[in-house]
C-alpha atoms as a PDB file:
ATOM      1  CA  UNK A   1      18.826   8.913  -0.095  1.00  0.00           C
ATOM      2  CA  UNK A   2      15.827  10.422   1.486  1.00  0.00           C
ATOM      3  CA  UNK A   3      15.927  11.857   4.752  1.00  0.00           C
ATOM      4  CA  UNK A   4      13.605  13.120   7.639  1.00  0.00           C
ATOM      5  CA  UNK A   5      15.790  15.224  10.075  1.00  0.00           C
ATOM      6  CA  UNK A   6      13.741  16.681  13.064  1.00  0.00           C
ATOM      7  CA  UNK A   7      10.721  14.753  12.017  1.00  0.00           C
ATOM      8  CA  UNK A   8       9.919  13.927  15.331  1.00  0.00           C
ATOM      9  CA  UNK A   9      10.164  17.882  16.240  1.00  0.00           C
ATOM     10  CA  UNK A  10       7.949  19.298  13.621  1.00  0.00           C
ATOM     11  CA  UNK A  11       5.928  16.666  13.239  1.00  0.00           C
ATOM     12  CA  UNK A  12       2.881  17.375  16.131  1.00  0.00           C
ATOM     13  CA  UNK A  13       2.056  20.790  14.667  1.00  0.00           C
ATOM     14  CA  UNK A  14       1.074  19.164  11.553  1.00  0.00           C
ATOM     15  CA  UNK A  15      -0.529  16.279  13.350  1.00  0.00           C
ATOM     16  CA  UNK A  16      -2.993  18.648  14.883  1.00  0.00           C
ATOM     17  CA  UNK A  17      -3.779  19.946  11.380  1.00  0.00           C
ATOM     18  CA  UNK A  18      -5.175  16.642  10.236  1.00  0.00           C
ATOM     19  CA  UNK A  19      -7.940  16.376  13.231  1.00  0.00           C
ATOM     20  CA  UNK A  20      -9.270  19.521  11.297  1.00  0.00           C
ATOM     21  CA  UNK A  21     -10.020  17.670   8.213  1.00  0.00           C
ATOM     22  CA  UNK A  22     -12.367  14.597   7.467  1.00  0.00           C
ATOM     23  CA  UNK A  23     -10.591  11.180   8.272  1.00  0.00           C
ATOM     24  CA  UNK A  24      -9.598   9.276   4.817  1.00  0.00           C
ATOM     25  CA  UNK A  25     -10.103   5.522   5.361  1.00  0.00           C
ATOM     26  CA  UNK A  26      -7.381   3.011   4.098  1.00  0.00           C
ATOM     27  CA  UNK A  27      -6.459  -0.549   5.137  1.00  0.00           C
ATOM     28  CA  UNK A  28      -3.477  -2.212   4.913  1.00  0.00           C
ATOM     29  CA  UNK A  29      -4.727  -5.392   5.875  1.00  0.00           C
ATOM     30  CA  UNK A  30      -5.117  -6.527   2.264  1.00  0.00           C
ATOM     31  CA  UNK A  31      -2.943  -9.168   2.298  1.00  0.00           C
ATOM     32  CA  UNK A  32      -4.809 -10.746  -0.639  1.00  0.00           C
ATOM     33  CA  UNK A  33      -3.454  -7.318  -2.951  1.00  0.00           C
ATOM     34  CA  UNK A  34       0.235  -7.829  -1.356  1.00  0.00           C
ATOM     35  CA  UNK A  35      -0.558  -5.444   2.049  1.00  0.00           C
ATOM     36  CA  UNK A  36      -0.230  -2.334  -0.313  1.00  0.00           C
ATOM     37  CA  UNK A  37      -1.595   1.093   1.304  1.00  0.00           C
ATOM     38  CA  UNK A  38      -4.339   1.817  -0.926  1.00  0.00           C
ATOM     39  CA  UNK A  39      -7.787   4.715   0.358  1.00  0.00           C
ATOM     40  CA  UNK A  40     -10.376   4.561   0.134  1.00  0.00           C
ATOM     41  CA  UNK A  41     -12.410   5.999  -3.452  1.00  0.00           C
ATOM     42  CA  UNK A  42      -9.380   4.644  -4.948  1.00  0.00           C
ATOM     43  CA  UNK A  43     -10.269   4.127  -8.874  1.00  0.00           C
ATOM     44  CA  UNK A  44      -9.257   0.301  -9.317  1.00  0.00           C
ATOM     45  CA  UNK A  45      -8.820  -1.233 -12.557  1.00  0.00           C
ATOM     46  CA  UNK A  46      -7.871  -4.516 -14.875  1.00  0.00           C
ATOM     47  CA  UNK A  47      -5.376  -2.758 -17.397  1.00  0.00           C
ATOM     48  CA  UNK A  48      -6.321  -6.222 -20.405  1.00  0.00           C
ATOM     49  CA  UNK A  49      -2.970  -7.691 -21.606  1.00  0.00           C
ATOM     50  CA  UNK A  50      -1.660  -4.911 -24.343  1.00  0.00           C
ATOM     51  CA  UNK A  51       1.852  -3.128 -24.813  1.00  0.00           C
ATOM     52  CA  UNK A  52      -0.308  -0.094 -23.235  1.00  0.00           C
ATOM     53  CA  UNK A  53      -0.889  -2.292 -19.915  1.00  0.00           C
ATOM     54  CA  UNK A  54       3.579  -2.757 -19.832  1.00  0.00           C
ATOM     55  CA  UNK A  55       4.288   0.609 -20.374  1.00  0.00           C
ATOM     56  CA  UNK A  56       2.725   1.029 -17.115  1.00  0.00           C
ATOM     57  CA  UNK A  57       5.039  -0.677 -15.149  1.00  0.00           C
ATOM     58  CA  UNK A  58       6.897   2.061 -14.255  1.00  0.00           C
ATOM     59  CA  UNK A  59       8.879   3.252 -11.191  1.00  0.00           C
ATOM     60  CA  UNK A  60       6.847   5.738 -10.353  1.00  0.00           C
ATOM     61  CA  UNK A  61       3.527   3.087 -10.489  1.00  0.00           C
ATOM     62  CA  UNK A  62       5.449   0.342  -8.283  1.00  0.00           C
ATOM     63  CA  UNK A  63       6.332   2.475  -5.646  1.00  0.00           C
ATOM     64  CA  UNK A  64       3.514   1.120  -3.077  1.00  0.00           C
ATOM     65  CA  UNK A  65       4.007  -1.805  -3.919  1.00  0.00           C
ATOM     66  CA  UNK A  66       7.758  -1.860  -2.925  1.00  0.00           C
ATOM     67  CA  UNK A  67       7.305   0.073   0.200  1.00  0.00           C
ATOM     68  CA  UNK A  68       4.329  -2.463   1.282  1.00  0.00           C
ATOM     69  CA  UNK A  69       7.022  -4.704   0.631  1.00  0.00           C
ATOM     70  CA  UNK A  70       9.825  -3.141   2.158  1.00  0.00           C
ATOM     71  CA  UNK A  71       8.094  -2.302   5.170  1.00  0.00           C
ATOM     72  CA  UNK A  72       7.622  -6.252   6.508  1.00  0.00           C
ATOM     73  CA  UNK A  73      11.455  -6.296   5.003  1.00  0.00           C
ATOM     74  CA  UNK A  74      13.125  -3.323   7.437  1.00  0.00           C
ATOM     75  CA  UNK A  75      10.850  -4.392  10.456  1.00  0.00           C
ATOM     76  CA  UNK A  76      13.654  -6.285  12.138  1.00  0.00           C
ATOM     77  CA  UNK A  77      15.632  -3.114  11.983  1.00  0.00           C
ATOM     78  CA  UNK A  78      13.211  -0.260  12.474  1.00  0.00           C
ATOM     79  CA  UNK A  79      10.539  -1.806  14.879  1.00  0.00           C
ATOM     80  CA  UNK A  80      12.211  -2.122  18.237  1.00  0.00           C
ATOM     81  CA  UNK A  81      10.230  -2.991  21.368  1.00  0.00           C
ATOM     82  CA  UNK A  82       9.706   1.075  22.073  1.00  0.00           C
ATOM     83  CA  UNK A  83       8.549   2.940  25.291  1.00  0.00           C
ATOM     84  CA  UNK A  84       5.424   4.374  24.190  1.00  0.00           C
ATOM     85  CA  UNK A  85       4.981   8.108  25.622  1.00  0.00           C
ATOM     86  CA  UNK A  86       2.377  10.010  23.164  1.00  0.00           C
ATOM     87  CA  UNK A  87      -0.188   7.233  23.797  1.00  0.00           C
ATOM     88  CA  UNK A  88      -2.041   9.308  26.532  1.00  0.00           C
ATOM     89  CA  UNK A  89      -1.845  12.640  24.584  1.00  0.00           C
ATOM     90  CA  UNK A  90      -3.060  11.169  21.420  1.00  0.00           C
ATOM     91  CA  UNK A  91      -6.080   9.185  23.384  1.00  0.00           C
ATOM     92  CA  UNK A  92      -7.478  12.834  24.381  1.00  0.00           C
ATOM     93  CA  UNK A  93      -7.278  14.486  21.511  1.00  0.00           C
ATOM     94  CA  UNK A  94      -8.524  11.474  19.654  1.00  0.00           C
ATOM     95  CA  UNK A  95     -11.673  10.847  21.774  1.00  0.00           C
ATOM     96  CA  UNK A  96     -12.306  14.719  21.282  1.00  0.00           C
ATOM     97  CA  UNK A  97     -11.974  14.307  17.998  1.00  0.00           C
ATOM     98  CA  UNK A  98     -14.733  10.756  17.762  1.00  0.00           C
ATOM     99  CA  UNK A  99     -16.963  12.106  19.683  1.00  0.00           C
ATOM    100  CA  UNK A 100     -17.528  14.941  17.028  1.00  0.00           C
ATOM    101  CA  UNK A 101     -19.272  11.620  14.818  1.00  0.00           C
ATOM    102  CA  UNK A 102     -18.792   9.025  16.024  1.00  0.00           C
ATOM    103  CA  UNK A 103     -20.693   7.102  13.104  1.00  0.00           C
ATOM    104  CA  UNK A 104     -18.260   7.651  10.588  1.00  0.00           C
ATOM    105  CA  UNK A 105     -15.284   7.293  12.998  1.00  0.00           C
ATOM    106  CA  UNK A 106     -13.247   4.493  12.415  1.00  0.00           C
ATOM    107  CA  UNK A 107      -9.645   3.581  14.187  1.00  0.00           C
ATOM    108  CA  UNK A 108      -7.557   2.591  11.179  1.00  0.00           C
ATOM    109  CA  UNK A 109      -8.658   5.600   9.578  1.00  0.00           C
ATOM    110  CA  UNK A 110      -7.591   7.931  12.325  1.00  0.00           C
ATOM    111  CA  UNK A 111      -4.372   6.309  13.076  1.00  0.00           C
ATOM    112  CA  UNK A 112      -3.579   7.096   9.155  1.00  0.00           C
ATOM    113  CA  UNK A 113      -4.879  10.594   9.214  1.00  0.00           C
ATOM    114  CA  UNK A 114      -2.748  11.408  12.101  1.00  0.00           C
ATOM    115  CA  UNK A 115       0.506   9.343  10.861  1.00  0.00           C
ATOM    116  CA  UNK A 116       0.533  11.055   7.656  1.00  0.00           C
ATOM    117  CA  UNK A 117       1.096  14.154   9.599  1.00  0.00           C
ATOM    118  CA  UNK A 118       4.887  13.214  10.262  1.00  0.00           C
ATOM    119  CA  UNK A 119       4.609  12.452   6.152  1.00  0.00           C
ATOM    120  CA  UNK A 120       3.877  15.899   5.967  1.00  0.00           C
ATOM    121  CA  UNK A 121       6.279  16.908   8.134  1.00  0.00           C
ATOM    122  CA  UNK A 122       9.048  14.763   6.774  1.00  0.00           C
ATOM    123  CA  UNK A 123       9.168  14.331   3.418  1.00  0.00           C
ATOM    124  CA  UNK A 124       8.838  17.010   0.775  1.00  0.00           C
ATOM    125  CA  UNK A 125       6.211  17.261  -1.497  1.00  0.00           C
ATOM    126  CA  UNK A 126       7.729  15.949  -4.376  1.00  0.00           C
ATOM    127  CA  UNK A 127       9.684  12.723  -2.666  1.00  0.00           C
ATOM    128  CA  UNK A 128       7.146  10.212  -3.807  1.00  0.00           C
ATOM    129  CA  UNK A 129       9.619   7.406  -2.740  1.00  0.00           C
ATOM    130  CA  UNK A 130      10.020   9.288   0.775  1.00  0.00           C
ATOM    131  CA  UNK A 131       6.035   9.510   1.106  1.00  0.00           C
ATOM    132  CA  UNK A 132       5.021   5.443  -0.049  1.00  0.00           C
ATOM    133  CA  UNK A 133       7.678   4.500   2.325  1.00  0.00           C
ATOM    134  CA  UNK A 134       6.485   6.880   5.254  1.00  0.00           C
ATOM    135  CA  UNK A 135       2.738   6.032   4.151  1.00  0.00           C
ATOM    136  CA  UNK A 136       3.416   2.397   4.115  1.00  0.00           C
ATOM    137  CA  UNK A 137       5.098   2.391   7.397  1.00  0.00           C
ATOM    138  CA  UNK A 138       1.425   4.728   8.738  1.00  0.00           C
ATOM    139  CA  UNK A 139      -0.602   1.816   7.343  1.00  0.00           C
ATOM    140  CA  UNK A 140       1.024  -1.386   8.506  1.00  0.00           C
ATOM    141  CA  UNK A 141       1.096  -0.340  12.103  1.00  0.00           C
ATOM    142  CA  UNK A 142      -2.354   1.207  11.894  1.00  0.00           C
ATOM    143  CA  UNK A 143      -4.028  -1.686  10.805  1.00  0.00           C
ATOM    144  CA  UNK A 144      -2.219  -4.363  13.179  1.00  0.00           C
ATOM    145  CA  UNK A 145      -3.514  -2.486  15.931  1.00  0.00           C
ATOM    146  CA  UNK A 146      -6.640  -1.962  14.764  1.00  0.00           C
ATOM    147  CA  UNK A 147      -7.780  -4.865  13.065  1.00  0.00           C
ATOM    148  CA  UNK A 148      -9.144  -6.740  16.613  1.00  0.00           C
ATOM    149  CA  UNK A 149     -11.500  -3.086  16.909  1.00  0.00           C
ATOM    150  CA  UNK A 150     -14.987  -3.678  16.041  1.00  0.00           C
ATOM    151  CA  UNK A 151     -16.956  -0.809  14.198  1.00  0.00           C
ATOM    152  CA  UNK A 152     -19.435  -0.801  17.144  1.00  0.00           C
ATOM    153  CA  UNK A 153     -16.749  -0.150  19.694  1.00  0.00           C
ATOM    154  CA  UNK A 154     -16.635   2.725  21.927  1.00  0.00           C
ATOM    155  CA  UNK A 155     -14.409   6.159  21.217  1.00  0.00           C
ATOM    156  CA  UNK A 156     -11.767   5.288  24.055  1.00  0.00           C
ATOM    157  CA  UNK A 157     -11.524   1.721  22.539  1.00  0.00           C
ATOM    158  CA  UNK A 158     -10.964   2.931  19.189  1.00  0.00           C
ATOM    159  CA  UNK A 159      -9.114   5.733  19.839  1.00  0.00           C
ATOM    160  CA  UNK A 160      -6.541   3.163  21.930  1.00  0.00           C
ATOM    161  CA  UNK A 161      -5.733   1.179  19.574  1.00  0.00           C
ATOM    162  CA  UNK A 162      -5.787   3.833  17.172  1.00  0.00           C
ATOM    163  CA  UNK A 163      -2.799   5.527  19.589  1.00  0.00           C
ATOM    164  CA  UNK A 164      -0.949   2.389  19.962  1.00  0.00           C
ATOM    165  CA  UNK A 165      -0.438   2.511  16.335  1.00  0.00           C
ATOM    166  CA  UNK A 166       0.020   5.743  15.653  1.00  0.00           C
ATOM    167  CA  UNK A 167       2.447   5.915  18.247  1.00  0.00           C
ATOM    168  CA  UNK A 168       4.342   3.004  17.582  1.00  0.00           C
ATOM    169  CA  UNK A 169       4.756   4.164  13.960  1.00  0.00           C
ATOM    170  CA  UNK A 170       6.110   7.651  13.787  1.00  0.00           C
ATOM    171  CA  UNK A 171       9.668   6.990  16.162  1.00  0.00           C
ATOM    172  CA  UNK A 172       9.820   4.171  13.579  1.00  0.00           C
ATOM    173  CA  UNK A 173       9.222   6.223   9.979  1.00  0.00           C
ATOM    174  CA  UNK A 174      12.813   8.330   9.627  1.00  0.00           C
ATOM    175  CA  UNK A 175      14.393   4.556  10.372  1.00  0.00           C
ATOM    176  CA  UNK A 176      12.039   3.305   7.413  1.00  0.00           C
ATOM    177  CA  UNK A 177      12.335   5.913   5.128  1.00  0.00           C
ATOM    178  CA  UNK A 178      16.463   5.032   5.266  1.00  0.00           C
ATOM    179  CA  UNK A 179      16.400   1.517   5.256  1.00  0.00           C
ATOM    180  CA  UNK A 180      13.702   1.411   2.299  1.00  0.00           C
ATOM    181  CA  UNK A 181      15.957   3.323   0.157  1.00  0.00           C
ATOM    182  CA  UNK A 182      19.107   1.657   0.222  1.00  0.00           C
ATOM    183  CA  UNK A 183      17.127  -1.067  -1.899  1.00  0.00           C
ATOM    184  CA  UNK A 184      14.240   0.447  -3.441  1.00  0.00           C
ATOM    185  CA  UNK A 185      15.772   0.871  -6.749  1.00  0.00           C
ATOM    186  CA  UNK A 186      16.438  -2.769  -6.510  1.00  0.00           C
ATOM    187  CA  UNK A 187      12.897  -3.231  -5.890  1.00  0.00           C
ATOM    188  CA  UNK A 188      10.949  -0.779  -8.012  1.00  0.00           C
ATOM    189  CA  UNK A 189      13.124  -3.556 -10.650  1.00  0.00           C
ATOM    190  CA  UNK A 190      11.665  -6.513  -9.872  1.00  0.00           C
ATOM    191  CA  UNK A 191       8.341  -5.419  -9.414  1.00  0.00           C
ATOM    192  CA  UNK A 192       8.654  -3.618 -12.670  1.00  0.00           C
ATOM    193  CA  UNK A 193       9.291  -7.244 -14.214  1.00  0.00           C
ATOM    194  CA  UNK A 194       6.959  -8.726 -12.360  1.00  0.00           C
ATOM    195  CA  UNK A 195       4.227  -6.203 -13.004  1.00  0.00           C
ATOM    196  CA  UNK A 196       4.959  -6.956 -17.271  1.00  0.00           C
ATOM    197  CA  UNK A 197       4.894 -10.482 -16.491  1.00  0.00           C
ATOM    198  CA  UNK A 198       1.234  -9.922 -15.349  1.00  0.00           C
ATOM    199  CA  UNK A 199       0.227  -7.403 -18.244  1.00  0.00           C
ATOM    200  CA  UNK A 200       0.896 -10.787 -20.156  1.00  0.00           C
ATOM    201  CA  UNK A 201      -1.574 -13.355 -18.698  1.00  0.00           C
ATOM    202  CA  UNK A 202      -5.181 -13.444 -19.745  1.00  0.00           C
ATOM    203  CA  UNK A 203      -5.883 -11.459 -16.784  1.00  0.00           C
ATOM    204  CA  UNK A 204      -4.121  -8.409 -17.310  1.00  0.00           C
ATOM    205  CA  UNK A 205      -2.558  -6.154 -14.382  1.00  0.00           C
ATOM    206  CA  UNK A 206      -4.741  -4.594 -11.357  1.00  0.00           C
ATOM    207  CA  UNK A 207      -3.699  -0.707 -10.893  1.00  0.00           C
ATOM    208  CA  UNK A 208      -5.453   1.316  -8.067  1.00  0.00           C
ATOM    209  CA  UNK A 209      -5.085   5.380  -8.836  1.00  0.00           C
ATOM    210  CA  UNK A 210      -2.414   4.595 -10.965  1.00  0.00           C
ATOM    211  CA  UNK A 211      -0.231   2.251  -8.393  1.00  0.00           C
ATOM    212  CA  UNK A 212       0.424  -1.207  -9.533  1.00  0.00           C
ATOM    213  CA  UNK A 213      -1.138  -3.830  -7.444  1.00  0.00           C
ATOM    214  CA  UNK A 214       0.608  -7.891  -6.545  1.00  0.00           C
ATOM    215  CA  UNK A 215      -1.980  -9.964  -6.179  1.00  0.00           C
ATOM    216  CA  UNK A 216       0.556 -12.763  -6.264  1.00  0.00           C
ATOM    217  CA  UNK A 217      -2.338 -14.766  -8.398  1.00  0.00           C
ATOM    218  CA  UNK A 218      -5.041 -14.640  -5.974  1.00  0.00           C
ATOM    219  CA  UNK A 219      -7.253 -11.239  -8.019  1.00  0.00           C
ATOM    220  CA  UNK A 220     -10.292 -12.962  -7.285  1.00  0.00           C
ATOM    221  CA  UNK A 221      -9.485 -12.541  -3.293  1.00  0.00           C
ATOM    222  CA  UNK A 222      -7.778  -9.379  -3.575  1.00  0.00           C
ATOM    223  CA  UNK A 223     -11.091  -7.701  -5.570  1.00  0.00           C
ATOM    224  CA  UNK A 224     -13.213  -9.322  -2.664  1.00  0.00           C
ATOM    225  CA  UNK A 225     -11.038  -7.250  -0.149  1.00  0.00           C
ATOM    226  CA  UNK A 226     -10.941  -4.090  -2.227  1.00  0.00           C
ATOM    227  CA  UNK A 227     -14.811  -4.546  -1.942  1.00  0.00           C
ATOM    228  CA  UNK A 228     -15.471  -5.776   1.596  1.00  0.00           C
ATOM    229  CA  UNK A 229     -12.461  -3.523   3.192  1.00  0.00           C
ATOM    230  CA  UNK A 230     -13.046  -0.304   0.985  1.00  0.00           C
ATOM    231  CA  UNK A 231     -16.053  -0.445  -0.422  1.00  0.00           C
ATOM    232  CA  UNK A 232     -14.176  -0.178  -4.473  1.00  0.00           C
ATOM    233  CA  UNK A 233     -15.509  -1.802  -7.544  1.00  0.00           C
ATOM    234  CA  UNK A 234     -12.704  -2.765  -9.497  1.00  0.00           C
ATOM    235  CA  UNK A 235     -13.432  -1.920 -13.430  1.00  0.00           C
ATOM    236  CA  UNK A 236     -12.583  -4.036 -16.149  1.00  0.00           C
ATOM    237  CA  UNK A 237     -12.714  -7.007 -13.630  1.00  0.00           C
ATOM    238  CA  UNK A 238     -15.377  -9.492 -16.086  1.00  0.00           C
ATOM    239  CA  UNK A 239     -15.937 -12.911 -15.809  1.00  0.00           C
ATOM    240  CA  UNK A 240     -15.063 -14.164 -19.293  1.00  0.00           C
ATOM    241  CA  UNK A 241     -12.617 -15.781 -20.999  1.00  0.00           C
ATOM    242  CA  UNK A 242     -10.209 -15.146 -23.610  1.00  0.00           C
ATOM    243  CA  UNK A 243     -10.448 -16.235 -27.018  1.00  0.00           C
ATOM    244  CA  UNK A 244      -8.103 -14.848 -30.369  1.00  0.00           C
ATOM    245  CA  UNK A 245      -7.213 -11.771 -28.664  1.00  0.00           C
ATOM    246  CA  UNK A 246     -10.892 -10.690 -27.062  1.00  0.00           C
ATOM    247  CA  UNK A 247     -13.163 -11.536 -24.923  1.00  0.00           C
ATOM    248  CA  UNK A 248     -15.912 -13.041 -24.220  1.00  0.00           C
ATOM    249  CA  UNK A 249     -17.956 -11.411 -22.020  1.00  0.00           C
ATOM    250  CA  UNK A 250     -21.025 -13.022 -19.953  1.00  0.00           C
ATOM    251  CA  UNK A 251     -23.481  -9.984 -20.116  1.00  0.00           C
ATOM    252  CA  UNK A 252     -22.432  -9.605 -24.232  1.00  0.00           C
ATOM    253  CA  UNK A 253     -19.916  -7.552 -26.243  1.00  0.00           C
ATOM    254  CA  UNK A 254     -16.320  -8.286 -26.335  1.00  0.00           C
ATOM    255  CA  UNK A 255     -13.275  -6.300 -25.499  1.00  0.00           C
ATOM    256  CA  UNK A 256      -9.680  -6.426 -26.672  1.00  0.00           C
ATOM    257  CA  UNK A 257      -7.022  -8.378 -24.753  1.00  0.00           C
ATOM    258  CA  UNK A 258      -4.401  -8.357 -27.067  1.00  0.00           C
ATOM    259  CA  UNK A 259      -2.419 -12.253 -25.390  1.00  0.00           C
ATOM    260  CA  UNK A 260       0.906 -12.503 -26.725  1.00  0.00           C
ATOM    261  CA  UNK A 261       1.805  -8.952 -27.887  1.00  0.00           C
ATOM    262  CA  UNK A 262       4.855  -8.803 -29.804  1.00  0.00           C
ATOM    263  CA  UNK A 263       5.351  -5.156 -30.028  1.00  0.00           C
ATOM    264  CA  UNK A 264       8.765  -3.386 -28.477  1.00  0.00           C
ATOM    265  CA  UNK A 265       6.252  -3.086 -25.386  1.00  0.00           C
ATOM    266  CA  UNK A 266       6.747  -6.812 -24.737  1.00  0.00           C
ATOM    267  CA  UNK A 267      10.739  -6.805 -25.788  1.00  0.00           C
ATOM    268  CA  UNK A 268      10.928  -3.956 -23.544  1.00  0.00           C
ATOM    269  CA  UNK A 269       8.524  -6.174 -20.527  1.00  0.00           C
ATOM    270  CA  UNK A 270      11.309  -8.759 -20.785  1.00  0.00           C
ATOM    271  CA  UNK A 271      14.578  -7.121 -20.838  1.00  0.00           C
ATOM    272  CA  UNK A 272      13.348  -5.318 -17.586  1.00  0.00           C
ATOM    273  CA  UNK A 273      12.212  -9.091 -16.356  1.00  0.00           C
ATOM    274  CA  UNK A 274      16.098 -10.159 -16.951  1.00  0.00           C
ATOM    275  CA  UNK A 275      16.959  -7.021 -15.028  1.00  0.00           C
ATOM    276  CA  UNK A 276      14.858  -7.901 -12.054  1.00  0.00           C
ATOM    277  CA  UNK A 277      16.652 -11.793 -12.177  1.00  0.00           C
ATOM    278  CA  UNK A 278      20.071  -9.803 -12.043  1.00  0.00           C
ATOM    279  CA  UNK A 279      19.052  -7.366  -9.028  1.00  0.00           C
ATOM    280  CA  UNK A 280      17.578 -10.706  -7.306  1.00  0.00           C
ATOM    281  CA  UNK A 281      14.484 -11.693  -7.619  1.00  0.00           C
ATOM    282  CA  UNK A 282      14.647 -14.314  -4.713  1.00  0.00           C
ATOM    283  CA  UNK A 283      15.252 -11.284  -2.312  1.00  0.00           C
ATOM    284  CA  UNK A 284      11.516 -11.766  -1.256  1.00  0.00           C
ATOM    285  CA  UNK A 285      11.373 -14.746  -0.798  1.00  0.00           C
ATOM    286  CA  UNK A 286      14.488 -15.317   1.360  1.00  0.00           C
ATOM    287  CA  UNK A 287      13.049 -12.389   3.418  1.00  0.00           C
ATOM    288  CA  UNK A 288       9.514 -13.407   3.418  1.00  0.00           C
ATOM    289  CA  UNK A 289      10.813 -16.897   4.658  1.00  0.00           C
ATOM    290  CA  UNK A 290      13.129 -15.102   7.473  1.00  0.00           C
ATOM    291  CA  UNK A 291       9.884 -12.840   8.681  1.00  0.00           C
ATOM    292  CA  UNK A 292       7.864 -15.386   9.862  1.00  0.00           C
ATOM    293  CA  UNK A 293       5.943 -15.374  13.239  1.00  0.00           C
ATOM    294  CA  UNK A 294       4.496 -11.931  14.803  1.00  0.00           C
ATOM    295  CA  UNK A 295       5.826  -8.565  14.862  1.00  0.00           C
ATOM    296  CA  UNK A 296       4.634  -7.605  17.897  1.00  0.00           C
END
């Protein structure tokens, strides 16, 4: 089980670092691609239905996914009403730090750069469970406090709400990081199952740098929001339809689909669906159900 001891100790000295360095945008207000933490420059893409497309559901490749996920799920636990202190600090050297260019500034983007310092700080390098969790955690606060921020607004607007949610985040990450992992096996399960599942629709399955992404059957929305919120073109995304195994496609040419595989891909796609059903597969739901109403 991964753990961050001293995180908020060591943490500030790497948080400075990141003000050095140019501010990565990311949203995790895409609630259309299941609220997973994806930056911006991401390369997005329709993996067609194929044995290749399963073999890519993988642990490793659902990990943002689950820790999107896992994040709303461990709320209750991790996100207590909190005395924020570092609010005041983080406003000054944020401000410093916008008025540098303001232009490209943004307050979602900030908030991440600075989180991801106590990711630094806290997880080691090769953790990749440790650092979607922590990341995740970075991201959903970030972007709850500043989604009200226009663009236009002013440093010491941005850089408030950019504070609130930096600051609300980190005392909550070590909490996060532990309650995450006493089910992410569970989880990297069912999404495994439910990423096959996907691989073998018409559609395919939508992977962004290499992550699988639920678009719980909305990918027209959640490509509009890749688009509008990050500015990413999502390849192999063709309006078309399939016919005996390729298709169709508007501007000419076809490409292969390959519905209804019945290579050891797809044997192997279902035995991990059954394994999902036996880890439960109505654990989202239940929760989803139970989280309703506002966080904050």
């Amino acid at each position: 089980m991964p753990r961050l001891p001293h995180l908020l100790l060591i943490a500030p000295a790497a948080l400075v670092g990141t003000l050095l360095y140019p501010t990565p945008q990311a949203h995790a207000g895409l609630d259309a691609c299941g609220d997973i933490y994806i930056e911006a420059g991401a390369e997005c893409e329709i993996i067609a239905p194929s044995a290749d497309c399963e073999t890519m559901c993988t642990p490793i490749t659902v990990e943002a996914q689950c820790a999107a996920e896992l994040t709303a799920d461990c709320d209750a636990e991790c996100n207590e009403s909190l005395d924020i202190t570092c609010t005041e600090t983080c406003a000054e050297t944020c401000v410093t730090e916008c008025d540098v260019d303001p232009g490209s500034f943004t307050c979602e983007g900030q908030c991440q750069a600075d989180c991801n310092g106590y990711c630094e700080a806290g997880c080691s390098e090769d953790d990749s469970e440790c650092w979607a969790s922590c990341q995740a955690t970075c991201s959903a606060e970030c972007s709850i406090s500043c989604e009200v921020v226009p663009p236009s607004a002013d440093c010491t607007t941005q850089c408030d709400s950019c504070c609130e949610g930096q600051c609300t985040a980190e005392p909550n990450i070590e909490c996060q990081v532990e309650c995450q992992a006493e089910v992410f096996v569970d989880c990297q399960a069912e999404i495994m199952g439910e990423c096959v599942t996907q691989c073998e629709t018409e559609e395919g399955a939508l992977f962004c740098d290499g992550q699988y992404v639920d678009h719980g059957d909305n990918l027209d929305a959640c490509v509009d929001q890749l688009k509008d919120l990050l500015d990413i073109d999502v390849s192999g995304f063709i309006d078309g339809e399939c016919d005996d195994n390729s298709c169709e496609v508007d501007a000419g040419g076809t490409f292969s689909c390959g519905v209804g595989g019945t290579g050891g891909g797809a044997l192997a796609g279902w035995g991990l669906i059954g394994l999902a059903i036996l880890v439960g597969v109505s654990r989202r739901k239940r929760q989803r159900g139970a989280a309703g109403g506002p966080r904050r």
